[in-house]
C-alpha atoms as a PDB file:
ATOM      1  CA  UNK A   1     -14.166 -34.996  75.635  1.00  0.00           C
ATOM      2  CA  UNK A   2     -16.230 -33.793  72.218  1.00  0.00           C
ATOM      3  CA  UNK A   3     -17.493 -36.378  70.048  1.00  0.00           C
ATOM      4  CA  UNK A   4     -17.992 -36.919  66.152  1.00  0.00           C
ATOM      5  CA  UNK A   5     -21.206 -39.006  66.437  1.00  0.00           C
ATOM      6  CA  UNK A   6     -23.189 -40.457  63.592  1.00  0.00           C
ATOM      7  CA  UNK A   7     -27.061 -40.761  63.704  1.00  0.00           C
ATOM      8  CA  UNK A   8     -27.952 -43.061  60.711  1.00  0.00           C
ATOM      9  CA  UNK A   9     -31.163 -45.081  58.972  1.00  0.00           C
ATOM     10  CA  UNK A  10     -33.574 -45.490  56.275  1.00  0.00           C
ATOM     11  CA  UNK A  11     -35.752 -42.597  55.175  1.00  0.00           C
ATOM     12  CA  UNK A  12     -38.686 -42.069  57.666  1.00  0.00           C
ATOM     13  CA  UNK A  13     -37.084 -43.074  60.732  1.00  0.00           C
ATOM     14  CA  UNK A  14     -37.165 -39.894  62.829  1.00  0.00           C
ATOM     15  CA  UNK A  15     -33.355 -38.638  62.075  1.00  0.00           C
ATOM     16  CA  UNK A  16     -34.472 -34.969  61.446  1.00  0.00           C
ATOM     17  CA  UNK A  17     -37.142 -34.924  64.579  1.00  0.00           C
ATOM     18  CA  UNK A  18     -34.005 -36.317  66.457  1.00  0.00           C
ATOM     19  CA  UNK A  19     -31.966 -33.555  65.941  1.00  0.00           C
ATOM     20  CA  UNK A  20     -34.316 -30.765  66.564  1.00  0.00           C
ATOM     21  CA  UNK A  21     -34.450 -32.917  70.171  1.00  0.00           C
ATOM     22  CA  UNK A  22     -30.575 -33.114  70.505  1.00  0.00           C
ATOM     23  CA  UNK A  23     -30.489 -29.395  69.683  1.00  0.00           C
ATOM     24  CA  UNK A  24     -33.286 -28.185  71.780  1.00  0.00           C
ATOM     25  CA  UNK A  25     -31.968 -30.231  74.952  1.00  0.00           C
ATOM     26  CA  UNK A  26     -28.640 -28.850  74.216  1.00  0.00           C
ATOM     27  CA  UNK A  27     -29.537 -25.148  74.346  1.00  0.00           C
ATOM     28  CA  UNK A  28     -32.202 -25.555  76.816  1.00  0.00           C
ATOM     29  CA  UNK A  29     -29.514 -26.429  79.362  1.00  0.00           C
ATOM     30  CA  UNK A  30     -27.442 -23.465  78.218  1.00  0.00           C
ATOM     31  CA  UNK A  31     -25.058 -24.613  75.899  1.00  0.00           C
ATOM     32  CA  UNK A  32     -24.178 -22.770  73.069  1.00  0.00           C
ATOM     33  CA  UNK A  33     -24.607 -24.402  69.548  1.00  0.00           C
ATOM     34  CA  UNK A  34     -25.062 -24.416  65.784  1.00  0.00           C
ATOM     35  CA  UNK A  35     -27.617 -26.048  63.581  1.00  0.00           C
ATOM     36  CA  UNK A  36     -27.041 -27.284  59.849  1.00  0.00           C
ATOM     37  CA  UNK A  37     -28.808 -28.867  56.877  1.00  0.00           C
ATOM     38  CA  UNK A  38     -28.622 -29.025  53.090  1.00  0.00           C
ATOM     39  CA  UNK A  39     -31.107 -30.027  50.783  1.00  0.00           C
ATOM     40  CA  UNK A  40     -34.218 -29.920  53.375  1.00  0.00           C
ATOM     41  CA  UNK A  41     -37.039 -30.927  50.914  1.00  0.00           C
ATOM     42  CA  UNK A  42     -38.592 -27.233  53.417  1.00  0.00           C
ATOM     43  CA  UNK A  43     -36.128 -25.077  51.502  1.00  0.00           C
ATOM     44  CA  UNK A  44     -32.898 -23.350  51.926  1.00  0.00           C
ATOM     45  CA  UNK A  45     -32.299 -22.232  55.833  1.00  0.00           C
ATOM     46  CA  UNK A  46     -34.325 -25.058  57.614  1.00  0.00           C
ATOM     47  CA  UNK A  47     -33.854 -27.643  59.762  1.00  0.00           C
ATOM     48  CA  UNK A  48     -37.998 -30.146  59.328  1.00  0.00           C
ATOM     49  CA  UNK A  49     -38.826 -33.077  60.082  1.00  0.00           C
ATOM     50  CA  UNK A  50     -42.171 -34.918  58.796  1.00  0.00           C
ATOM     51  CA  UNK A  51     -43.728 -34.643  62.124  1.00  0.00           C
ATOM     52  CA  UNK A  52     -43.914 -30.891  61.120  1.00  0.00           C
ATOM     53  CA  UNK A  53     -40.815 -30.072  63.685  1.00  0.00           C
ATOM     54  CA  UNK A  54     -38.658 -26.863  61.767  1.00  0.00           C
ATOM     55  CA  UNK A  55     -35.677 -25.446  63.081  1.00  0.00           C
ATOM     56  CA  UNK A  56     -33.807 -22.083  61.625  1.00  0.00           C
ATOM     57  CA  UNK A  57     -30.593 -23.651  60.087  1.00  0.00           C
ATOM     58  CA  UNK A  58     -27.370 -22.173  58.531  1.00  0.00           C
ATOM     59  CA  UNK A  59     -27.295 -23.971  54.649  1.00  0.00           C
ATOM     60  CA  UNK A  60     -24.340 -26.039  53.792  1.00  0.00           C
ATOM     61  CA  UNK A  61     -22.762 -25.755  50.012  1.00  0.00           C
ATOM     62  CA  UNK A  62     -19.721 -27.059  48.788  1.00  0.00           C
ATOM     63  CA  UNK A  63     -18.391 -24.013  50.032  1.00  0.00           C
ATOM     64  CA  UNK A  64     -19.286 -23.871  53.381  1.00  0.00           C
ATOM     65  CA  UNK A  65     -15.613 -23.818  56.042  1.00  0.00           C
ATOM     66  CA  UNK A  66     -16.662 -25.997  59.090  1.00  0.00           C
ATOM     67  CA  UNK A  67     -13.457 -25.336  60.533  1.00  0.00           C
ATOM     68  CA  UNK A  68     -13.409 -21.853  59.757  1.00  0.00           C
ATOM     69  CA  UNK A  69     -16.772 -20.983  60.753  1.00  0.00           C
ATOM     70  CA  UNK A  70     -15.976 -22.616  64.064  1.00  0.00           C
ATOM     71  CA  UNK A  71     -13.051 -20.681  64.708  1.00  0.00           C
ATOM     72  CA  UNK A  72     -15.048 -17.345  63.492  1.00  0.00           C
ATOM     73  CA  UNK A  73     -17.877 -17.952  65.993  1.00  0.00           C
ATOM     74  CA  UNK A  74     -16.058 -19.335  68.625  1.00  0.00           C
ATOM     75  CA  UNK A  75     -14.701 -16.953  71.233  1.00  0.00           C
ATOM     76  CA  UNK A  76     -13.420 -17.507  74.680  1.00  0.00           C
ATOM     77  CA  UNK A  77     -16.320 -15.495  75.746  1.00  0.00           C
ATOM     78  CA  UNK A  78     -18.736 -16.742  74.243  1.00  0.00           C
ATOM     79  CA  UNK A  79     -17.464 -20.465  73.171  1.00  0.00           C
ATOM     80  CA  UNK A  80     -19.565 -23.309  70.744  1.00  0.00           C
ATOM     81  CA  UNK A  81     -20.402 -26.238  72.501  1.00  0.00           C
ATOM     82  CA  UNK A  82     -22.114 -28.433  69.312  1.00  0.00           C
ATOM     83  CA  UNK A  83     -23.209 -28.596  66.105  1.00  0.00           C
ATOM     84  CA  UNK A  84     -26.145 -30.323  64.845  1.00  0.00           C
ATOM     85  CA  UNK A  85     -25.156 -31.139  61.392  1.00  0.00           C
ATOM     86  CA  UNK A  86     -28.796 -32.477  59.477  1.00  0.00           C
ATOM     87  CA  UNK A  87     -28.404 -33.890  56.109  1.00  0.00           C
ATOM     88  CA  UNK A  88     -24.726 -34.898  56.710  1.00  0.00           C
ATOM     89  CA  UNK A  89     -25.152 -37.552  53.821  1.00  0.00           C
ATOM     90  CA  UNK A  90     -25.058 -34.368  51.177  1.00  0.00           C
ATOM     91  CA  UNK A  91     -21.647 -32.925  52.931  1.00  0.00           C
ATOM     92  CA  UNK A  92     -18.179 -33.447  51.074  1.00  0.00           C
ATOM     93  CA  UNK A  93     -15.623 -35.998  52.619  1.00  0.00           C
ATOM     94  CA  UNK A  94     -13.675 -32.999  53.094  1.00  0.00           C
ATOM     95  CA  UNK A  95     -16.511 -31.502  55.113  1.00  0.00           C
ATOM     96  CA  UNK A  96     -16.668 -34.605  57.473  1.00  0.00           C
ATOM     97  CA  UNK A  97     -12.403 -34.293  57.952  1.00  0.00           C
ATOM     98  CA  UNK A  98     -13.403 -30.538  58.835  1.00  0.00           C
ATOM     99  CA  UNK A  99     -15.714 -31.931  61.315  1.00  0.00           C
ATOM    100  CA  UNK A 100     -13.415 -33.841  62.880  1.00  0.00           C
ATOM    101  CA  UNK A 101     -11.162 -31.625  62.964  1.00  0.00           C
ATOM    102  CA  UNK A 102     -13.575 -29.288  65.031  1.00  0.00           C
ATOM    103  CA  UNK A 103     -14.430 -32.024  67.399  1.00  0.00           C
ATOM    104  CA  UNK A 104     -10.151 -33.157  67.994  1.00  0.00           C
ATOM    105  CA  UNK A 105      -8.796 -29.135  67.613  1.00  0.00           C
ATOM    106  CA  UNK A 106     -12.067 -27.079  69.349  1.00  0.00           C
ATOM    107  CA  UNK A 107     -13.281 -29.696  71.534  1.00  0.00           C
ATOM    108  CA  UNK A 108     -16.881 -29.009  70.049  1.00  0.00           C
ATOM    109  CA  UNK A 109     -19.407 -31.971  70.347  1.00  0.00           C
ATOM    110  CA  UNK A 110     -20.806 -32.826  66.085  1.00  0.00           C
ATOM    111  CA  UNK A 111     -24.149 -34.709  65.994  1.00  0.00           C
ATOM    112  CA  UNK A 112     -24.172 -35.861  62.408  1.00  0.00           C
ATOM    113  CA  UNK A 113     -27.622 -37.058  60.841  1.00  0.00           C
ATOM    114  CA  UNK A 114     -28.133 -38.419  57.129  1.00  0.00           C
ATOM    115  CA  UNK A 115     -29.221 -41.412  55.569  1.00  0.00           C
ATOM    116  CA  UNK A 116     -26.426 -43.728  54.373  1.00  0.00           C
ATOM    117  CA  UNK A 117     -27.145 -45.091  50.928  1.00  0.00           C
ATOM    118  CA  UNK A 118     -28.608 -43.801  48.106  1.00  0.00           C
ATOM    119  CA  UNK A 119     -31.479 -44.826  45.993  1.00  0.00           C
ATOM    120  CA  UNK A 120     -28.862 -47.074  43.803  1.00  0.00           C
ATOM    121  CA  UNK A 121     -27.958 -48.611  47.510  1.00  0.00           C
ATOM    122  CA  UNK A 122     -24.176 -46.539  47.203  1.00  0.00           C
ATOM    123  CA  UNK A 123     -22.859 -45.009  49.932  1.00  0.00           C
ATOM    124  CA  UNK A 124     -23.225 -41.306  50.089  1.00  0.00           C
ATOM    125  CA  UNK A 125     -19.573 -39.828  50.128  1.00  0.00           C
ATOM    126  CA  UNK A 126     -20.483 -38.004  53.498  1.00  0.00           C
ATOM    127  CA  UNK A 127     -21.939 -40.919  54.812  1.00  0.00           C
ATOM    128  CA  UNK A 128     -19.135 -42.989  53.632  1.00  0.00           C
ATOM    129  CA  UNK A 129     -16.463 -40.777  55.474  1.00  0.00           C
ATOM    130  CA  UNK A 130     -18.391 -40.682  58.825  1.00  0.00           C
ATOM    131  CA  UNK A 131     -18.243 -44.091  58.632  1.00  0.00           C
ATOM    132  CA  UNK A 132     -14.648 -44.193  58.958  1.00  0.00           C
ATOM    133  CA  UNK A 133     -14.752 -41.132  61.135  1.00  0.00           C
ATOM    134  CA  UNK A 134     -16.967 -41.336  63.809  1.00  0.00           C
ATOM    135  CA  UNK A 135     -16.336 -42.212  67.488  1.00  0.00           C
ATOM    136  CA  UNK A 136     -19.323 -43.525  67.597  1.00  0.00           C
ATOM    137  CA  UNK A 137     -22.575 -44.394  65.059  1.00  0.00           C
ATOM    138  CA  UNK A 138     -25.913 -44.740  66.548  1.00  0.00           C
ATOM    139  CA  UNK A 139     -28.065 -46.697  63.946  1.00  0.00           C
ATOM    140  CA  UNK A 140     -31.630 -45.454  64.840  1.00  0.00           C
ATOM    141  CA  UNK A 141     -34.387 -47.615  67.119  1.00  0.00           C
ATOM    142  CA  UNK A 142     -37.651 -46.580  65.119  1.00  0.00           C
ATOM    143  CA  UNK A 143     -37.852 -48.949  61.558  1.00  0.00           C
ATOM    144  CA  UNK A 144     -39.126 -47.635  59.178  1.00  0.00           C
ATOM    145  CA  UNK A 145     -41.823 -50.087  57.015  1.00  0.00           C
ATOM    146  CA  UNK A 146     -42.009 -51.225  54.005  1.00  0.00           C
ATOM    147  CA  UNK A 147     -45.470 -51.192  52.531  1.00  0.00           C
ATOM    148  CA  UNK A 148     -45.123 -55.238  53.132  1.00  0.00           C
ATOM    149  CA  UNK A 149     -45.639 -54.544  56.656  1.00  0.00           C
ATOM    150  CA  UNK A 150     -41.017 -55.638  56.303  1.00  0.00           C
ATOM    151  CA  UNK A 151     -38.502 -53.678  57.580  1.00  0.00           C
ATOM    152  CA  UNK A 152     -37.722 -50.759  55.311  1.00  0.00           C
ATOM    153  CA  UNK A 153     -33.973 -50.634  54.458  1.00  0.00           C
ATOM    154  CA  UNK A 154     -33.716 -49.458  51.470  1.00  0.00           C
ATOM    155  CA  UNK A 155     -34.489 -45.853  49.735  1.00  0.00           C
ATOM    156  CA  UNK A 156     -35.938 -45.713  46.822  1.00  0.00           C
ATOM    157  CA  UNK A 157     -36.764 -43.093  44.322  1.00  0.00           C
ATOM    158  CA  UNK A 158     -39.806 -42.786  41.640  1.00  0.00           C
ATOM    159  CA  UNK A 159     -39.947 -40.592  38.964  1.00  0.00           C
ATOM    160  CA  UNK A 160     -43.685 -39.512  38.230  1.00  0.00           C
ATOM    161  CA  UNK A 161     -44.480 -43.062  40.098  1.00  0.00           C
ATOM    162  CA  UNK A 162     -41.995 -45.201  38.879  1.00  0.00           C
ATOM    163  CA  UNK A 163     -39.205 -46.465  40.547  1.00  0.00           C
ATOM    164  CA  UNK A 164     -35.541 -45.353  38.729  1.00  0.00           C
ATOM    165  CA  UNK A 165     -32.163 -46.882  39.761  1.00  0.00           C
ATOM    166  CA  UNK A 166     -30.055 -44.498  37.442  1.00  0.00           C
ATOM    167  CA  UNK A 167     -29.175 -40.432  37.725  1.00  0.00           C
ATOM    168  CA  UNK A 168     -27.960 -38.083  39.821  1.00  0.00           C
ATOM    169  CA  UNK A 169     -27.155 -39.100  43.032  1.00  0.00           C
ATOM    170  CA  UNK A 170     -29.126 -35.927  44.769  1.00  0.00           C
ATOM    171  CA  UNK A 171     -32.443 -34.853  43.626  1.00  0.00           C
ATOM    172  CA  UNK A 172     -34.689 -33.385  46.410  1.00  0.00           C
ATOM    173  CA  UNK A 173     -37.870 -35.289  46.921  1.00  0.00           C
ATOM    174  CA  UNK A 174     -41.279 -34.383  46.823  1.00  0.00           C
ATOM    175  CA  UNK A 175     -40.846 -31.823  44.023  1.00  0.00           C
ATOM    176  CA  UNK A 176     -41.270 -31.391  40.358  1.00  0.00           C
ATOM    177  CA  UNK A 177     -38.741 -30.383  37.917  1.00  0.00           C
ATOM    178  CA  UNK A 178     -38.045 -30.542  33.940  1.00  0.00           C
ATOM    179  CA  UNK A 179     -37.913 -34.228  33.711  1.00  0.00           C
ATOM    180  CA  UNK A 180     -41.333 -35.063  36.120  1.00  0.00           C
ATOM    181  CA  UNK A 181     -42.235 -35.230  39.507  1.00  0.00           C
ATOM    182  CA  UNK A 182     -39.245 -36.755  42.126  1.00  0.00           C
ATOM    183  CA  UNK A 183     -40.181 -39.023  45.271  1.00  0.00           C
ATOM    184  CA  UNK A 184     -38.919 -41.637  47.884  1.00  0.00           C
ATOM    185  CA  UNK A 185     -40.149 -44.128  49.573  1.00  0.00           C
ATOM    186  CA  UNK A 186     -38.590 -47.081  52.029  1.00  0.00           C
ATOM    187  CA  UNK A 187     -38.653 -50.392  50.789  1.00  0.00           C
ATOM    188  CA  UNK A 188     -37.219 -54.287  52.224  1.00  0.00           C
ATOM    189  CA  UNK A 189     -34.314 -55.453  50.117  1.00  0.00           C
ATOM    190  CA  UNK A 190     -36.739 -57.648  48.313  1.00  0.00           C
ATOM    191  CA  UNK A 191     -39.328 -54.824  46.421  1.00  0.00           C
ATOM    192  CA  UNK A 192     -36.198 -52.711  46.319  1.00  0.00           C
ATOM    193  CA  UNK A 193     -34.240 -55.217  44.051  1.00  0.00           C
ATOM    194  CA  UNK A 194     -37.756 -56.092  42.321  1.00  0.00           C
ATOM    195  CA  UNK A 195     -38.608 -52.338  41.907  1.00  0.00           C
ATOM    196  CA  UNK A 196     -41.832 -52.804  43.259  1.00  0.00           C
ATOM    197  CA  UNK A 197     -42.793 -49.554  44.701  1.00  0.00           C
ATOM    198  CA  UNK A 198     -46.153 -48.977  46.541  1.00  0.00           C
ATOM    199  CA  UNK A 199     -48.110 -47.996  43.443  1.00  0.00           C
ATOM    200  CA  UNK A 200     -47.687 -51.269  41.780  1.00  0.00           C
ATOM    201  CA  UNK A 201     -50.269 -52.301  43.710  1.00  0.00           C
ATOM    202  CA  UNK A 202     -52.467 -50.263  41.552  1.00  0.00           C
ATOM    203  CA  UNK A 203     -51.634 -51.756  38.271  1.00  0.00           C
END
């Protein structure tokens, strides 16, 4: 029986190395998949991990069919086994129903990976709807640190170096735009809610 499953953490904690694994030990014993991402901080088309892992992707938009895509590439022939869906936080909720709806009506395994709350600590709408989706969510076994040596659990972002709990949900990290330069890092709840970022140790 396919499977919706949900691969979830902080920032940092090996979701995008995990699903170049899942991928590569899926095709490597002949199965026949699909790999997904949107909004890799690589650029459009890639599947990377910080541990310098990349995998060719197809790019999700608010456009993007998963049902219909399915049933395009899927042939009795030549039939989809999985999809690795990276960056599944970023998908629409009606993106995760197609999703299911691929797992229930094609019988296609979905590994889902993405980060569950943003840097105001909201749910992601795609996260938010695998939540209620899944058959099954694995929260992931490496933590993430805070730079108190805590558990990371919460992402935050800095705008040139300081932390910022307002705007636009998405902004890709590590990269400069009109208003400055755009980063994340994992913090514990408690320099999170104190918006004490790493570089206050400088001051």
């Amino acid at each position: 029986m396919a499977e919706l499953v949900f691969f979830t953490g902080t920032m940092d904690c090996g979701k995008s190395t995990l699903a170049a694994q899942v991928n590569y030990t899926h095709a490597s014993r002949g199965r026949r998949g699909l790999v997904f991402t949107r909004n890799d901080r690589a650029g459009s088309g890639v599947l990377s991990s910080r541990l310098g892992l990349e995998v060719a992707a197809v790019e999700v938009t608010d456009q993007t069919d998963f049902f219909a895509l399915a049933l395009a590439e899927n042939t009795k022939s030549d039939p989809l086994d999985y999809f690795i869906c990276d960056e599944a936080q970023f998908y629409t909720r009606d993106q995760i129903n197609q999703l299911a709806h691929v797992v229930d009506d094609l019988d296609i395994d979905v590994f889902a990976f993405g980060i569950a709350s943003d840097f105001r600590t909201e749910l992601f709408p795609g996260s938010a709807r695998l939540f209620e989706l899944a058959d099954r969510i694995q929260v992931l076994q490496v933590e993430a640190l805070c730079w108190c040596g805590r558990r990371g659990t919460h992402n935050a972002r800095t705008l040139d170096g300081v932390m910022v709990t307002e705007g636009e949900q998405v902004a890709v990290g590590d990269t400069a735009g009109d208003s400055g330069v755009v980063s994340y890092e994992v913090l514990c709840r408690r320099h999170h809610m104190a918006a004490m970022p790493i570089n206050h140790l400088a001051d």
